[in-house]
N, C-alpha and C. Protein backbone atom coordinates (compact mmCIF):
# COMPACT_ATOMS: atom_id res chain seq x y z
N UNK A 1 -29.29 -20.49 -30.34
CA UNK A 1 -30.30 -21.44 -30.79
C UNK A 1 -29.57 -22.71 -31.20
N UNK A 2 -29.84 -23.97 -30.63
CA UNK A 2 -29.55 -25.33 -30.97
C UNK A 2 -29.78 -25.30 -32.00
N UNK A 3 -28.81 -26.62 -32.82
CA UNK A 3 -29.24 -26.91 -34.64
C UNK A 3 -30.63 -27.65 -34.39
N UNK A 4 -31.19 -28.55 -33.31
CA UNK A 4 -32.70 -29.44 -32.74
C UNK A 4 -33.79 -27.92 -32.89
N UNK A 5 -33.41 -26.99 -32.42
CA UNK A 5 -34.10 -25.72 -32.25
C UNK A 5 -34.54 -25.13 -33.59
N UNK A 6 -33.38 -24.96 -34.44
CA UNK A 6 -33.19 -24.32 -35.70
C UNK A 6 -34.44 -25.56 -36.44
N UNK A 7 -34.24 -26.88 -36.00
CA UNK A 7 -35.25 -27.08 -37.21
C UNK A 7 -36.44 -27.07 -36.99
N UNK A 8 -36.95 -27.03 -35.49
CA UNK A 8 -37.83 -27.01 -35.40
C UNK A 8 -38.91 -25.59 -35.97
N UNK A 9 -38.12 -24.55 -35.81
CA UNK A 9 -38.34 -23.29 -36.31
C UNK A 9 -38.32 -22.75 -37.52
N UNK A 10 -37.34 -23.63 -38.35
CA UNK A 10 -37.05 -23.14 -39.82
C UNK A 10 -36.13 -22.12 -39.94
N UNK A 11 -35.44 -21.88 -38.47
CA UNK A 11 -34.37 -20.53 -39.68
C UNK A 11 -33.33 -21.65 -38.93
N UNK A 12 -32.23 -20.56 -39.92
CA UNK A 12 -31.24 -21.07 -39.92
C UNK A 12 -30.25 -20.53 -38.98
N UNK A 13 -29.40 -21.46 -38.47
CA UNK A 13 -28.43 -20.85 -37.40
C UNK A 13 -26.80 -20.37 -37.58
N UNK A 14 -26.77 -19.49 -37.38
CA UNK A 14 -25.31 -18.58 -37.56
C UNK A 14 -24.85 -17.84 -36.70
N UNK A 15 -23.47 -18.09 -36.92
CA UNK A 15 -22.47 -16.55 -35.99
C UNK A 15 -22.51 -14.97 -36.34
N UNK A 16 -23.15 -14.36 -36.02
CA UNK A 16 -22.75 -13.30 -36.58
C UNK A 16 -21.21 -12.39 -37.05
N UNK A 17 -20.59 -12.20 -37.87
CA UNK A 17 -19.08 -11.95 -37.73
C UNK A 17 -19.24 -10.60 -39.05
N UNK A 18 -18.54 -10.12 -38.92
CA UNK A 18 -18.41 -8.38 -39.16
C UNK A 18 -18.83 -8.41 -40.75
N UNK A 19 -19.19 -7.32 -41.22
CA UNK A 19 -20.06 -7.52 -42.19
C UNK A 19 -21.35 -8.26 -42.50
N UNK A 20 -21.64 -9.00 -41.65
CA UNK A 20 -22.90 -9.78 -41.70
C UNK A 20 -24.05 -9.01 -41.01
N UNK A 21 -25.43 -9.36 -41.08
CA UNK A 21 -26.37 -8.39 -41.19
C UNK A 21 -26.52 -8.64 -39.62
N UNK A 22 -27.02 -7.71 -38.59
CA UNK A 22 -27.40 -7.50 -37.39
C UNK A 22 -28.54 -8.58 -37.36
N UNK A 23 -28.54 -9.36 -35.94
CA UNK A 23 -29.74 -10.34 -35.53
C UNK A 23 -30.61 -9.25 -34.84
N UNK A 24 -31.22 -9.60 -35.11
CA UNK A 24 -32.90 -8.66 -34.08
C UNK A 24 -32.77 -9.33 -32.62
N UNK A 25 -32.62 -8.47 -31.94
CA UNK A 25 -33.03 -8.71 -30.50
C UNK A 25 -34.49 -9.04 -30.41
N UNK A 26 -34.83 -10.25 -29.43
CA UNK A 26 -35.66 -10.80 -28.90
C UNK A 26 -36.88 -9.51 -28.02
N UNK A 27 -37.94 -9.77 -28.42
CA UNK A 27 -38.79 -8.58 -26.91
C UNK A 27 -39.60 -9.97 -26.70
N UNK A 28 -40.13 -9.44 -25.37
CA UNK A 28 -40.95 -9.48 -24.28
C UNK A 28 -42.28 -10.88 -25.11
N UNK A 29 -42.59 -9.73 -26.19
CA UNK A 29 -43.56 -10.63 -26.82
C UNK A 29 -43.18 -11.75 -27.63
N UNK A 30 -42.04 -11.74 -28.56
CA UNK A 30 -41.80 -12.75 -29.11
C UNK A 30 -42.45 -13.95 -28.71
N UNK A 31 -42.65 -14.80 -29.79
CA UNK A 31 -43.74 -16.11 -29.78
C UNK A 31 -42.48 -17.42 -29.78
N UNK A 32 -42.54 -17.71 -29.02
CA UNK A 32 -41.14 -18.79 -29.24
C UNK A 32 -42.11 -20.23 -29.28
N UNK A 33 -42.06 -21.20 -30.27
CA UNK A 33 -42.56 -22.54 -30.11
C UNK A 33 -41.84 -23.17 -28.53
N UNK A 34 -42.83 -23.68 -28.43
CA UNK A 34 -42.91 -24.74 -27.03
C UNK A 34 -41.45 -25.62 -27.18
N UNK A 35 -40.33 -25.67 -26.65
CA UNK A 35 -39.11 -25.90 -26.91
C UNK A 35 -39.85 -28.03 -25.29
N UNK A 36 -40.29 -27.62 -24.53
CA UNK A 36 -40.86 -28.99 -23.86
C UNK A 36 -42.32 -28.59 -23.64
N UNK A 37 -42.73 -29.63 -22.78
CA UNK A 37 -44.22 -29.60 -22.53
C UNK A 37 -44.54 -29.01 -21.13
N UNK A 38 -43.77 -28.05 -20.61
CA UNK A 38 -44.05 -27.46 -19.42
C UNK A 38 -44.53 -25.63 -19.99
N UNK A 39 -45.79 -25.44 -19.17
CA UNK A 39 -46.27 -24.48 -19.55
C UNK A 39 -44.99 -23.35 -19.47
N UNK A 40 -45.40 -22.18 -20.50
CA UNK A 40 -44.43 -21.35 -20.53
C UNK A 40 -43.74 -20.35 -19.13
N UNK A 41 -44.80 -20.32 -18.29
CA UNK A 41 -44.41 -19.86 -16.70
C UNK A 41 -43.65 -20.39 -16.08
N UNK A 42 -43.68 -21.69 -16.43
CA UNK A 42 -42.89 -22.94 -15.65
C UNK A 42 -41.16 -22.54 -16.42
N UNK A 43 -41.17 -22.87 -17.73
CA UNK A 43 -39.77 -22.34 -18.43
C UNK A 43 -39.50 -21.21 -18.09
N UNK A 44 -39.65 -19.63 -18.26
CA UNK A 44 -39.68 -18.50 -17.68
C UNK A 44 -38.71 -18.76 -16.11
N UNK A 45 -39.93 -18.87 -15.62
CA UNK A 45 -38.51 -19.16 -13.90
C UNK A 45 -37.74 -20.10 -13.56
N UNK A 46 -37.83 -21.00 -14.80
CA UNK A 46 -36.11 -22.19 -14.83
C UNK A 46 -35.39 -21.39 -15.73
N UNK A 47 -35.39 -20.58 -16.60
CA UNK A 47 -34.81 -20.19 -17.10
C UNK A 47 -34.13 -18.74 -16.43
N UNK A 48 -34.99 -18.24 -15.85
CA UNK A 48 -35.03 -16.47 -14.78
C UNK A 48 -33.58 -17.32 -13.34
N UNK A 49 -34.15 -18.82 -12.95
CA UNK A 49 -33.42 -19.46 -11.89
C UNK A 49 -31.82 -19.82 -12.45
N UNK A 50 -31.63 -20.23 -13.62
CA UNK A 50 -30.72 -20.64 -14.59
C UNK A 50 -30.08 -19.27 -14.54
N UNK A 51 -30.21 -18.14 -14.76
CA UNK A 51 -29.58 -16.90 -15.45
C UNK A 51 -29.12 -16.47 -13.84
N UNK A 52 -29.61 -16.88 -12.77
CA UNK A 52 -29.42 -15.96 -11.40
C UNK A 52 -28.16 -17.06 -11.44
N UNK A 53 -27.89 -18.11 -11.79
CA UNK A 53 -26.71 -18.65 -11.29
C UNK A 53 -25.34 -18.18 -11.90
N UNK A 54 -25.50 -17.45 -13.23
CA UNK A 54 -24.51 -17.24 -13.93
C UNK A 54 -23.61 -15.67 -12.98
N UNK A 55 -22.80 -15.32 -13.08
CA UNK A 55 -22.38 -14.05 -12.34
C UNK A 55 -22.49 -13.11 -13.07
N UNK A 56 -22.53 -11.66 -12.40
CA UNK A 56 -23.44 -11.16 -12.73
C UNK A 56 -22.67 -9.95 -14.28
N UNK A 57 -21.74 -10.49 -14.80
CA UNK A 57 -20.75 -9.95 -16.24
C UNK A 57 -21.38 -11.18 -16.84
N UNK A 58 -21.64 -12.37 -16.91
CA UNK A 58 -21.94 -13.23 -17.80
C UNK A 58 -23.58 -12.88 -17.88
N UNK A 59 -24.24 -12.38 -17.02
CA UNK A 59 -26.04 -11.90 -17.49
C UNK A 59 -25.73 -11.06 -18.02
N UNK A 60 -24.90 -9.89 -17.47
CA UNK A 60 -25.02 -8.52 -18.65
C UNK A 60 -24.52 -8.81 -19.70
N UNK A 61 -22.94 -9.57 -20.29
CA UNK A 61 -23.02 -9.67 -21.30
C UNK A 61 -23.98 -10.62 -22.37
N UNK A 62 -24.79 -11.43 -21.73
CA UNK A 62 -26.01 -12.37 -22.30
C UNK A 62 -26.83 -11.38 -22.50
N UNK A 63 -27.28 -10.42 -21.51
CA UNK A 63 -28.32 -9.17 -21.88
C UNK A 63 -28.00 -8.08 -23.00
N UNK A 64 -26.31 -8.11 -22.67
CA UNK A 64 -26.44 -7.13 -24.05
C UNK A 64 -25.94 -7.58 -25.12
N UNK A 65 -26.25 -8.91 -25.32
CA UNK A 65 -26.19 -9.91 -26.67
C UNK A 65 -27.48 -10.45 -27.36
N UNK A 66 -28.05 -10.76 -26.57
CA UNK A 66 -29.32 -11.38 -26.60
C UNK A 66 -30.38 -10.85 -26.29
N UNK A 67 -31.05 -9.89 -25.49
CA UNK A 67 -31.75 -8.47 -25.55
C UNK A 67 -31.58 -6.98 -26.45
N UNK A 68 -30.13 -6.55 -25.96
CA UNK A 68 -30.04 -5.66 -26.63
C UNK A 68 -29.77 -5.43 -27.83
N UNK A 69 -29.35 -6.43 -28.47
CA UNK A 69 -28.71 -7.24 -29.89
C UNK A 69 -27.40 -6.91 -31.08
N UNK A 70 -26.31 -6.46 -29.29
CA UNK A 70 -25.31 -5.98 -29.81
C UNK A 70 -24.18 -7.16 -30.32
N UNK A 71 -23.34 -6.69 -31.26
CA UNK A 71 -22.55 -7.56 -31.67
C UNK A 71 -21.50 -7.99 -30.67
N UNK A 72 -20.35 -8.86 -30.79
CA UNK A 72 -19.34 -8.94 -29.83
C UNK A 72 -18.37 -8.09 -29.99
N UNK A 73 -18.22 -7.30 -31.22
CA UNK A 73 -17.04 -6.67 -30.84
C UNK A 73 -17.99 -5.18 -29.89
N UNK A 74 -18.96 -4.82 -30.37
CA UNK A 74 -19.96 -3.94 -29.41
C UNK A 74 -19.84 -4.22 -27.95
N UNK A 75 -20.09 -5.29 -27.63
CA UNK A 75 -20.31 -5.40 -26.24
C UNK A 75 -18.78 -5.60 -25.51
N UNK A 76 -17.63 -5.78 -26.42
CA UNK A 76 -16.39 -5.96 -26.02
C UNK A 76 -16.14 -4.48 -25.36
N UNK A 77 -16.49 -3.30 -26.73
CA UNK A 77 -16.26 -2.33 -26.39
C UNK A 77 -16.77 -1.59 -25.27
N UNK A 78 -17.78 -2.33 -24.85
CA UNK A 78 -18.69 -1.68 -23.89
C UNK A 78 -18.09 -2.23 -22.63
N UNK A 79 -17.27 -3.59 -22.40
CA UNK A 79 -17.08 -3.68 -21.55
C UNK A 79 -15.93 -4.34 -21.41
N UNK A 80 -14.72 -3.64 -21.92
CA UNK A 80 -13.12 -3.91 -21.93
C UNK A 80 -13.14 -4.77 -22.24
N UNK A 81 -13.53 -5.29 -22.97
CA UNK A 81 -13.05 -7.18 -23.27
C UNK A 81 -12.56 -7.18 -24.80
N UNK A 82 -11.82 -8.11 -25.20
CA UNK A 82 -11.78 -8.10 -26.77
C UNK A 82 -13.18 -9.16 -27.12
N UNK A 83 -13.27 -8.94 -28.26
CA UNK A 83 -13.93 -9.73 -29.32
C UNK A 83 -13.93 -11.29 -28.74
N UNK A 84 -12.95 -11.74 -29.33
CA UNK A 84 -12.68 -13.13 -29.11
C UNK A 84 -13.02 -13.64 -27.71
N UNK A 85 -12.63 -13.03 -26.45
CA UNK A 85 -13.03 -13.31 -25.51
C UNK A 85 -14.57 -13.18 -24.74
N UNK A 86 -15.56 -12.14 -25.57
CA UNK A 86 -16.64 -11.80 -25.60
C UNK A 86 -17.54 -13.27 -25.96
N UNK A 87 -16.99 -13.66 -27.27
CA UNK A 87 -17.46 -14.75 -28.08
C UNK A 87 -17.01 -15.91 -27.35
N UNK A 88 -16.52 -16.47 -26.66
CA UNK A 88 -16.12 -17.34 -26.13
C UNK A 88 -16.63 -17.66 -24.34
N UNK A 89 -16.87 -16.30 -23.53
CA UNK A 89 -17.77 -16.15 -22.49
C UNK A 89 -19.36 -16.58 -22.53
N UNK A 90 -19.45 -15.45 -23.60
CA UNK A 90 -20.90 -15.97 -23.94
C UNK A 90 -21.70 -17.31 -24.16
N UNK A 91 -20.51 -18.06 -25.16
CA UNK A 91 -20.47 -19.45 -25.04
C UNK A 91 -20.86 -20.08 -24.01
N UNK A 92 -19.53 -19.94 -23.30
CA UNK A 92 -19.80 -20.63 -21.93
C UNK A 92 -20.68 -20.48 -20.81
N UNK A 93 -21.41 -19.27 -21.20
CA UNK A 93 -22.50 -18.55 -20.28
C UNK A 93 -23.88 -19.23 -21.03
N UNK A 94 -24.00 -19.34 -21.80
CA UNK A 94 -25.07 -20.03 -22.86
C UNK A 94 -25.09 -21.59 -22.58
N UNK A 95 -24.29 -22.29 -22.44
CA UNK A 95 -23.95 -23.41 -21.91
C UNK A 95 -24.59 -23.85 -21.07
N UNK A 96 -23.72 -23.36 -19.92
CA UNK A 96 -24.65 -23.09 -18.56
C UNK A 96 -25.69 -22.72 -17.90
N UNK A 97 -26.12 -22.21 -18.75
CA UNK A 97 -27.73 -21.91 -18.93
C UNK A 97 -28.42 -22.94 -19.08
N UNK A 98 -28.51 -23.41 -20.44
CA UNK A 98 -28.66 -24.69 -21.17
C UNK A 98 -28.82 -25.77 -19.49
N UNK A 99 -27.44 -26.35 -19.70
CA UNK A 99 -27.37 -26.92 -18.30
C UNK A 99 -28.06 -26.84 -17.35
N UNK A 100 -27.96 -25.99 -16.85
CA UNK A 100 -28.61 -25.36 -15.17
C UNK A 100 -30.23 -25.88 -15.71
N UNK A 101 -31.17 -24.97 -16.65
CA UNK A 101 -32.14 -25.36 -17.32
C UNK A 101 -32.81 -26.92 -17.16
N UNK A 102 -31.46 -27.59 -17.85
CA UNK A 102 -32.14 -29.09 -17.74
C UNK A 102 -32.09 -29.40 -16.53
N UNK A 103 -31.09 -29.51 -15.61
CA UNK A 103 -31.02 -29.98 -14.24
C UNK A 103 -32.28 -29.21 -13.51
N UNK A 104 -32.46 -28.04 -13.22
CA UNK A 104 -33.73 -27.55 -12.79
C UNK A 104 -35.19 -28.10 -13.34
N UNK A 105 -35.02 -28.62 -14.35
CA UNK A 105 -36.00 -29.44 -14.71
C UNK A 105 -36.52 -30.35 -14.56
N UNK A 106 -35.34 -31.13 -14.48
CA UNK A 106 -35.66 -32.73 -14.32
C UNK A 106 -35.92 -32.38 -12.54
N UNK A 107 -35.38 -31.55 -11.66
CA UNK A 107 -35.22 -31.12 -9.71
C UNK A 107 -36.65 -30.85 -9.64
N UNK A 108 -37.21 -30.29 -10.94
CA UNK A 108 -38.62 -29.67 -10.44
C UNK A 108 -39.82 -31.18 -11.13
N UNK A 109 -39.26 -32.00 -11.90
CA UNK A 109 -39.82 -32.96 -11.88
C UNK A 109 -39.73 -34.36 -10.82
N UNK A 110 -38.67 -33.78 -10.05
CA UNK A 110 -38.68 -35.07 -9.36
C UNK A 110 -38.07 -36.25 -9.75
N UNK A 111 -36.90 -35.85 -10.69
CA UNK A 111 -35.75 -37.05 -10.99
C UNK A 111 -34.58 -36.75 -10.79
N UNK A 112 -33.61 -37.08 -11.02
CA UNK A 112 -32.32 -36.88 -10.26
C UNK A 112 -30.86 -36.67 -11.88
């Protein structure tokens, strides 16, 4: 979640790091405020189009960060990686998302 995001929502944004309390994984229903003015179907498959570009260790570890709502050293363990490098993929997989997102946006609006 962006700090633009965080205020729009009211919570607050953090890393999770050991001893700190577990984030709740996201479902299906979650109510997310309107982040632009394109109906939510429209975000859904820029975002579904955004995630097909990432390969396919950067979706699972986004899925089992951000769905399943495991920590990084969890998902390290789950999938040979250390910690640090978990936290730092994800990053960059989150990024690119982000990215891909806007550019598919502005492609499906018709600007460059």
């Amino acid at each position: 979640m962006s700090a633009d995001r965080a205020a729009t929502t009211g919570k607050k944004v953090h890393l999770a790091r050991a001893g700190e309390p577990r984030l709740e994984p996201l479902s299906d229903e979650t109510d997310l405020p309107a982040a632009s003015d394109e109906p939510a179907s429209e975000r859904r498959e820029l975002v579904a189009a955004a995630l097909a570009r990432l390969s396919a260790g950067d979706r699972q570890m986004l899925r089992l960060a951000l769905v399943s709502g495991l920590r990084p050293r969890e998902i390290a363990r789950e999938l040979g990686l250390s910690a640090e490098v978990v936290r730092a993929r994800k990053s960059r997989a989150v990024k690119r998302v982000i990215d891909a997102v806007a550019e598919l946006s502005r492609t499906a609006r018709g600007g460059h």
